[in-house]
Protein backbone atom coordinates (compact mmCIF):
# COMPACT_ATOMS: atom_id res chain seq x y z
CA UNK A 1 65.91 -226.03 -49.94
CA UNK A 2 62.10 -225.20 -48.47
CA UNK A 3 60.92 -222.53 -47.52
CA UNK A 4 61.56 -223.07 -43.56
CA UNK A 5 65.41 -223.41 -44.41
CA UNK A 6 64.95 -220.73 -46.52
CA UNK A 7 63.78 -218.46 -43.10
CA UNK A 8 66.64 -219.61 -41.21
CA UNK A 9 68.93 -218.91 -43.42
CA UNK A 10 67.84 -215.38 -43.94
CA UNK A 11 67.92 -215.41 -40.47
CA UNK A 12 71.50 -216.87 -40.01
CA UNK A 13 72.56 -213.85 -42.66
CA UNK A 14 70.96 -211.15 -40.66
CA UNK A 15 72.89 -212.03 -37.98
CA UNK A 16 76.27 -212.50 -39.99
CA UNK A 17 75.88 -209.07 -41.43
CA UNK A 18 75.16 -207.23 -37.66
CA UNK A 19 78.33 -209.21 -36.43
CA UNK A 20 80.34 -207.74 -38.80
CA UNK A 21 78.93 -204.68 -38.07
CA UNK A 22 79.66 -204.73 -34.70
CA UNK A 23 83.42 -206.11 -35.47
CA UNK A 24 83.77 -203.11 -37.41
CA UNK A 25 83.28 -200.83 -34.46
CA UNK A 26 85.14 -202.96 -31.94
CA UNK A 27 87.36 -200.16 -30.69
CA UNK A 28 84.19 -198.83 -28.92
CA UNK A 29 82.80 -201.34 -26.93
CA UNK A 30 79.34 -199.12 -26.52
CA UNK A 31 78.84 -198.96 -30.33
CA UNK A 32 79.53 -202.53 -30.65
CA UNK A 33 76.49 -203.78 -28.35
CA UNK A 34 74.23 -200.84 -29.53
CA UNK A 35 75.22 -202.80 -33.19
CA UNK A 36 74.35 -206.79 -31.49
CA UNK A 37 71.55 -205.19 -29.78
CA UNK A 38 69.99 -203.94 -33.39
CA UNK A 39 71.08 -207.44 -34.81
CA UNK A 40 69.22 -209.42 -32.78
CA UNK A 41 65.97 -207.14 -32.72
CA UNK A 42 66.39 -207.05 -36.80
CA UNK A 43 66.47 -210.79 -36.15
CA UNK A 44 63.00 -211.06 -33.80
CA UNK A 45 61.62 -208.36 -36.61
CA UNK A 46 62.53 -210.58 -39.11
CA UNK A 47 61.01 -213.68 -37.47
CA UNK A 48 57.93 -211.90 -36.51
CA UNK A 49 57.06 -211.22 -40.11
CA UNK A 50 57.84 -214.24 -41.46
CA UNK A 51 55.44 -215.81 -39.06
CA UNK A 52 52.85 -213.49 -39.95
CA UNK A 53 53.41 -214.78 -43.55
CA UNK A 54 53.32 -218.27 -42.36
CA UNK A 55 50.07 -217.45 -40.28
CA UNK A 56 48.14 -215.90 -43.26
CA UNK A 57 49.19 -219.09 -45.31
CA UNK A 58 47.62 -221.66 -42.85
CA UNK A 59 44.60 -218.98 -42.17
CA UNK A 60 43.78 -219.43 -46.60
CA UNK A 61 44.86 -223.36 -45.48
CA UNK A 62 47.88 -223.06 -47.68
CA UNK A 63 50.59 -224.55 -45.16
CA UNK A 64 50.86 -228.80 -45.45
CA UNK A 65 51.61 -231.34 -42.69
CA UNK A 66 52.68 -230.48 -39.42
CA UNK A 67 52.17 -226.80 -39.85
CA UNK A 68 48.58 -227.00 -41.16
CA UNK A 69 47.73 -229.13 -38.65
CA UNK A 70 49.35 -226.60 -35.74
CA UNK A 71 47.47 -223.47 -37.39
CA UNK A 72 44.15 -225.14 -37.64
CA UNK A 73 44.44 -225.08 -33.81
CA UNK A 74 45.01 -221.71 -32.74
CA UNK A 75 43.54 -218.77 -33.62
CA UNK A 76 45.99 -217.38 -36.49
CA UNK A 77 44.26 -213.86 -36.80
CA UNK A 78 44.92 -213.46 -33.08
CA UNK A 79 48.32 -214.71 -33.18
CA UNK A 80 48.83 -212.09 -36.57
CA UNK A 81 48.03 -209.27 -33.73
CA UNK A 82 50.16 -210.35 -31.28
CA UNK A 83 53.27 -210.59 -34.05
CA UNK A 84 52.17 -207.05 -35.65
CA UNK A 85 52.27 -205.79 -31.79
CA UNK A 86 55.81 -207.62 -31.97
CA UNK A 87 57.17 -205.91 -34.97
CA UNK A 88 55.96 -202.38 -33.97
CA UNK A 89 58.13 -202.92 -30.38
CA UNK A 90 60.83 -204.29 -32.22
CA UNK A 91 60.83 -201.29 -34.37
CA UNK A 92 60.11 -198.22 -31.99
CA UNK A 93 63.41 -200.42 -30.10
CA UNK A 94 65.36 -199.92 -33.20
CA UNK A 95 64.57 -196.41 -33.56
CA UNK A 96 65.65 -195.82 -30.38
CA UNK A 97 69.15 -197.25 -30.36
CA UNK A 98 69.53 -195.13 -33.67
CA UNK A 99 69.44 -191.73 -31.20
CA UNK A 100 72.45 -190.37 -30.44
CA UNK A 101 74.14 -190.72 -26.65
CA UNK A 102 72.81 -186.95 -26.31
CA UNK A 103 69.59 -187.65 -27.89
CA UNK A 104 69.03 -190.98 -25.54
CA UNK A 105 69.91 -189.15 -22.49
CA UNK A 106 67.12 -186.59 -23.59
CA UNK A 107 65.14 -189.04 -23.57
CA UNK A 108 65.73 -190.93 -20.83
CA UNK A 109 65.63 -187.56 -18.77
CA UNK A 110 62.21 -186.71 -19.93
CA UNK A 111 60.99 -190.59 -19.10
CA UNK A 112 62.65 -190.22 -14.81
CA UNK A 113 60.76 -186.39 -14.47
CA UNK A 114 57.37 -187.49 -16.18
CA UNK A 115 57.98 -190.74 -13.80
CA UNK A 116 58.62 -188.50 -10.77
CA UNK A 117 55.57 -185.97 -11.79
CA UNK A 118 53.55 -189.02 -11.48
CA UNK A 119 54.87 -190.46 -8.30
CA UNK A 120 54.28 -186.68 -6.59
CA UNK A 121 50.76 -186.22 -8.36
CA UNK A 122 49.86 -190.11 -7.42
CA UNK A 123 51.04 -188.96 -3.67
CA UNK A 124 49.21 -185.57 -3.39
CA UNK A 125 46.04 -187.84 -4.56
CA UNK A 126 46.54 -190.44 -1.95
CA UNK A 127 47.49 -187.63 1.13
CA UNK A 128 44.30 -185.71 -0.50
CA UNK A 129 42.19 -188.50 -0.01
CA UNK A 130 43.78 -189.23 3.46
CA UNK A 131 42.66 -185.65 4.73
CA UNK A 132 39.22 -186.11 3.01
CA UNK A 133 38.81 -189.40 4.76
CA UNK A 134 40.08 -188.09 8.25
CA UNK A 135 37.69 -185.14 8.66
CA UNK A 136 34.43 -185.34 10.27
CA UNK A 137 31.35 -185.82 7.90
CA UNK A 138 30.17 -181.94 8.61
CA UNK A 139 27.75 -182.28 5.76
CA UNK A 140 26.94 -183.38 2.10
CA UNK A 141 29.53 -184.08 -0.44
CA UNK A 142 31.45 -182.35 -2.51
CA UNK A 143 28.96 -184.96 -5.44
CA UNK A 144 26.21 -183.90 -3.51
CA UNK A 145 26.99 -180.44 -3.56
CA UNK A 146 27.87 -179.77 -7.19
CA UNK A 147 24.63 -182.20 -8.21
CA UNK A 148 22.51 -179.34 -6.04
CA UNK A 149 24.11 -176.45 -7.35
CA UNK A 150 23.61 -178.06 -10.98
CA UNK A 151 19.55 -178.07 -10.40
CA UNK A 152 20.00 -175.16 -9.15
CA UNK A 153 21.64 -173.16 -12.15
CA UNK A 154 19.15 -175.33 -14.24
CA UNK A 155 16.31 -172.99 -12.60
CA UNK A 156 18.08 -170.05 -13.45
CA UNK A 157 19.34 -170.55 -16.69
CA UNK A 158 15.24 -171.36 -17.60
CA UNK A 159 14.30 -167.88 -15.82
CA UNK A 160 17.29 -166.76 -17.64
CA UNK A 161 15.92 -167.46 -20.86
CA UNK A 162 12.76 -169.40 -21.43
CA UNK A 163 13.12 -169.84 -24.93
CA UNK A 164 16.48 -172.83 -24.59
CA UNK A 165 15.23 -176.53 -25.14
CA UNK A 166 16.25 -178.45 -22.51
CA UNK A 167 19.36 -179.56 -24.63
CA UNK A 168 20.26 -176.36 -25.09
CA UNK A 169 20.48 -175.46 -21.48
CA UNK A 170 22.31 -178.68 -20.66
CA UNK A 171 25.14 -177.98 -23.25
CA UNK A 172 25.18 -174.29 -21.56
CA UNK A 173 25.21 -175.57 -18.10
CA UNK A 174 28.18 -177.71 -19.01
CA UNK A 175 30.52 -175.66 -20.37
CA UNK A 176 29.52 -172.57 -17.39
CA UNK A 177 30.90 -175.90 -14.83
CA UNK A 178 33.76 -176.81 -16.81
CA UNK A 179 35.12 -173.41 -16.61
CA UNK A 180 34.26 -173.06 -13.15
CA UNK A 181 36.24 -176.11 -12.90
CA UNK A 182 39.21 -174.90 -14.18
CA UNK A 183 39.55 -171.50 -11.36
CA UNK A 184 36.81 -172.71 -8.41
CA UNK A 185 35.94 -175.53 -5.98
CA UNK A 186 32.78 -177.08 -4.92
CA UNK A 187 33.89 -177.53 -2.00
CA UNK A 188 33.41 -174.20 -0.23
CA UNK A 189 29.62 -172.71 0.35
CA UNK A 190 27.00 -173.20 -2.35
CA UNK A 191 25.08 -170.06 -1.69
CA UNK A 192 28.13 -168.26 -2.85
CA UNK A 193 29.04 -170.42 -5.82
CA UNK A 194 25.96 -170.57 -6.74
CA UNK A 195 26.06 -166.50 -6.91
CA UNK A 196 28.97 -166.65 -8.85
CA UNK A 197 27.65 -169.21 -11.36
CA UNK A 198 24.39 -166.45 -11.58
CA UNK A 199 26.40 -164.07 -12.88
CA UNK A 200 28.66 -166.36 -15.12
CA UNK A 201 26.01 -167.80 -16.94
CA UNK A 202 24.03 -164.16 -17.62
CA UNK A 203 27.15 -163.21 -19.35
CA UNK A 204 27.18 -166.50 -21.12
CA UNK A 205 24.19 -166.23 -22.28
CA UNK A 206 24.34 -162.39 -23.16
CA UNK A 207 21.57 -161.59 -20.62
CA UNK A 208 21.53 -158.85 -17.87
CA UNK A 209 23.20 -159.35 -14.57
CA UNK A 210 21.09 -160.25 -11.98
CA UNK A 211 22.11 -157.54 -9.77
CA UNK A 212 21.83 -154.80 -12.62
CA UNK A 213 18.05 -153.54 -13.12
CA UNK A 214 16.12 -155.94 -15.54
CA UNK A 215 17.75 -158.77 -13.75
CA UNK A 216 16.48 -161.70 -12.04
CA UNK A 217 16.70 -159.94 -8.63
CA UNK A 218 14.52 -156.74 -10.41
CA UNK A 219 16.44 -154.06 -8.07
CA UNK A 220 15.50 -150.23 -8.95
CA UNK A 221 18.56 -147.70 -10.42
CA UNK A 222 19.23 -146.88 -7.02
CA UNK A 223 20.14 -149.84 -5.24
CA UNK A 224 23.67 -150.08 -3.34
CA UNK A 225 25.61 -152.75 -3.69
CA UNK A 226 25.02 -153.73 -0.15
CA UNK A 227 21.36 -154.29 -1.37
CA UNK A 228 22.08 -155.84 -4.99
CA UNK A 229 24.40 -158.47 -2.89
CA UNK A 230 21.99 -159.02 -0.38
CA UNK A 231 19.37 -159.78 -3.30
CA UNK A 232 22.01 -161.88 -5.06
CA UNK A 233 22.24 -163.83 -2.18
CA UNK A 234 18.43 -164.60 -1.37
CA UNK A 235 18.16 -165.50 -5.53
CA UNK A 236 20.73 -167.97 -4.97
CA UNK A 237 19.66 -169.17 -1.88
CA UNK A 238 16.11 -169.73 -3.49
CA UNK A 239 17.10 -171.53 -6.16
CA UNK A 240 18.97 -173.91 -4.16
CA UNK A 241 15.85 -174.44 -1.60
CA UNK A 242 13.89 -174.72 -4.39
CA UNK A 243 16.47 -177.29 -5.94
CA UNK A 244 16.59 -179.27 -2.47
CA UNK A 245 12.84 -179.37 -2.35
CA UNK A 246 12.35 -177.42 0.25
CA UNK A 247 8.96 -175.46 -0.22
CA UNK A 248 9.06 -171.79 -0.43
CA UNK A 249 8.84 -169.23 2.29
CA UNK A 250 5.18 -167.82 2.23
CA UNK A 251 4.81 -164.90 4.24
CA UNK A 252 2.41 -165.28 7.29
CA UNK A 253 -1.17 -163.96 7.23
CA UNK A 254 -1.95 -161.54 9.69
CA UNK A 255 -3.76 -162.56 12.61
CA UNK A 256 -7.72 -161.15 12.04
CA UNK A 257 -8.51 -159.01 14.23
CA UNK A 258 -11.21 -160.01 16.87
CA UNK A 259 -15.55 -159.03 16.23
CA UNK A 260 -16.48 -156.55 18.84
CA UNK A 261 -19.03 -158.03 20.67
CA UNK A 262 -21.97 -157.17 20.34
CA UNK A 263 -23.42 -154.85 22.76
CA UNK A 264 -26.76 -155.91 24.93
C-alpha cells in the first residue's frame, strides 16, 4: 500500500468512525448532523494536513513522478498558507459545533446585535455625511479648522514654556487634542476652542492659567472675570491670526500736529 492509499484510507476511517457516531445519537436528529457535520470537517482537517505534508515533501523535492512534477509548478509555500488558513477554519468550525445549544445561541445573539450596531453606526455615518454634504460651504473645514487651531496651540504651548524641543511640544499637543477629542468638536468656533485648549494645556503642562496673574494674558489681582475672559479671548484670537498669517494689529500713530507758521 503507498502512501496516497495510505491517506485515503485514513480518510475513509475518519469518516467510518463519525458515522457511527452519529448512528449512535440517531434518536436526535440535531445531534446526529452536529456529529456528520464534525466528520466531514475532521475529514477536510485531515486532508488539509496531509497536503501540507505532501507540499513540504515536493518543496525539499522529495515527492516522485506525477506529484513532483505538479509541485515544481506551483508555489508550495503559498499553497502551505492557504492549507494552514484551512486547518485553522476547520478548527475554530469544530470548536464551535462543540458549544452547547445555549452556548451557540449566545453566540449567535452577540454576532445579529454587533451586526445591527454596525448597520446603525454605518447609517448614522452615511446620513452624517448626507447633512455635511447638503449644507452650504459657510466657511473652512472642519480639517481646516482643527489644522489652524493646531498652529495655533503650537504658539502657545512655546510661550507656555520655551524650554520643550519641538518633539516635546508635538507629543504634548497630541495628547491635549486627543482628549479634546474624546468630550469636544471642531466644528463649532475656534476662538472659543482655542480658549479652552489655552487653559487645558497650562494645566497639562503644570503652568499658570492664562487668565490667573502670571499668565499669558498678564492681568493684575484685580481683574473680573468679565476682563480675564475678554483677555482670554483676544490671546486666542491672536494666536489664531497669527497662525493664519494675518499680520498683527499695530496701533495707529497719531497724526503730528501741524508747525505754526511762522509769523511775518
Amino acid at each position: 500500500m503507498n502512501e496516497h492509499t495510505s491517506l485515503a484510507q485514513s480518510w475513509r476511517d475518519a469518516a467510518d468512525a463519525w458515522t457511527q457516531a452519529g448512528s449512535d445519537c440517531i434518536g436526535d436528529a440535531e445531534e446526529a448532523r452536529r456529529a456528520r457535520r464534525r466528520r466531514d470537517l475532521e475529514i477536510a482537517r485531515m486532508m488539509a494536513m496531509d497536503m501540507m505534508a505532501l507540499l513540504a515533501q515536493g518543496a525539499a523535492g522529495r515527492l516522485m513522478g506525477d506529484a513532483q512534477a505538479i509541485v515544481d509548478k506551483i508555489n508550495p509555500y503559498s499553497a502551505m498558507t492557504q492549507m494552514m488558513q484551512a486547518v485553522q477554519r476547520c478548527i475554530h468550525q469544530e470548536e464551535q459545533l462543540d458549544q452547547t445549544v445555549e452556548e451557540r445561541a449566545k453566540r449567535l445573539a452577540a454576532e445579529a446585535e454587533a451586526r445591527e450596531a454596525e448597520r446603525l453606526a454605518a447609517e448614522a455615518r452615511a446620513k452624517a455625511a448626507a447633512e455635511r454634504a447638503a449644507q452650504p460651504d459657510t466657511g473652512p473645514s472642519v480639517h481646516d479648522r482643527k489644522k489652524l487651531i493646531r498652529r495655533a496651540m503650537g504658539m502657545a504651548a512655546r510661550d507656555m514654556d520655551a524650554t520643550m524641543s519641538r518633539l516635546e511640544r508635538e507629543l504634548e499637543l497630541d495628547e491635549l487634542f486627543l482628549e479634546f477629542d474624546d468630550y469636544g468638536s471642531f466644528s463649532g468656533d475656534a476662538v472659543e476652542i482655542t480658549m479652552r485648549l489655552c487653559c487645558d494645556l497650562a494645566e497639562q503642562l503644570g503652568c499658570i492659567d492664562p487668565i490667573e496673574p502670571g499668565g499669558l494674558t498678564d492681568l493684575p489681582k484685580d481683574a473680573t472675570p468679565e476682563e480675564r475672559v475678554a483677555a482670554l479671548r483676544e490671546l486666542a484670537q491672536s494666536y489664531l491670526d497669527r497662525a493664519a498669517g494675518k499680520p498683527p494689529d499695530v496701533p495707529a500713530e497719531p497724526a503730528a500736529e501741524p508747525e505754526p507758521a511762522e509769523s511775518g
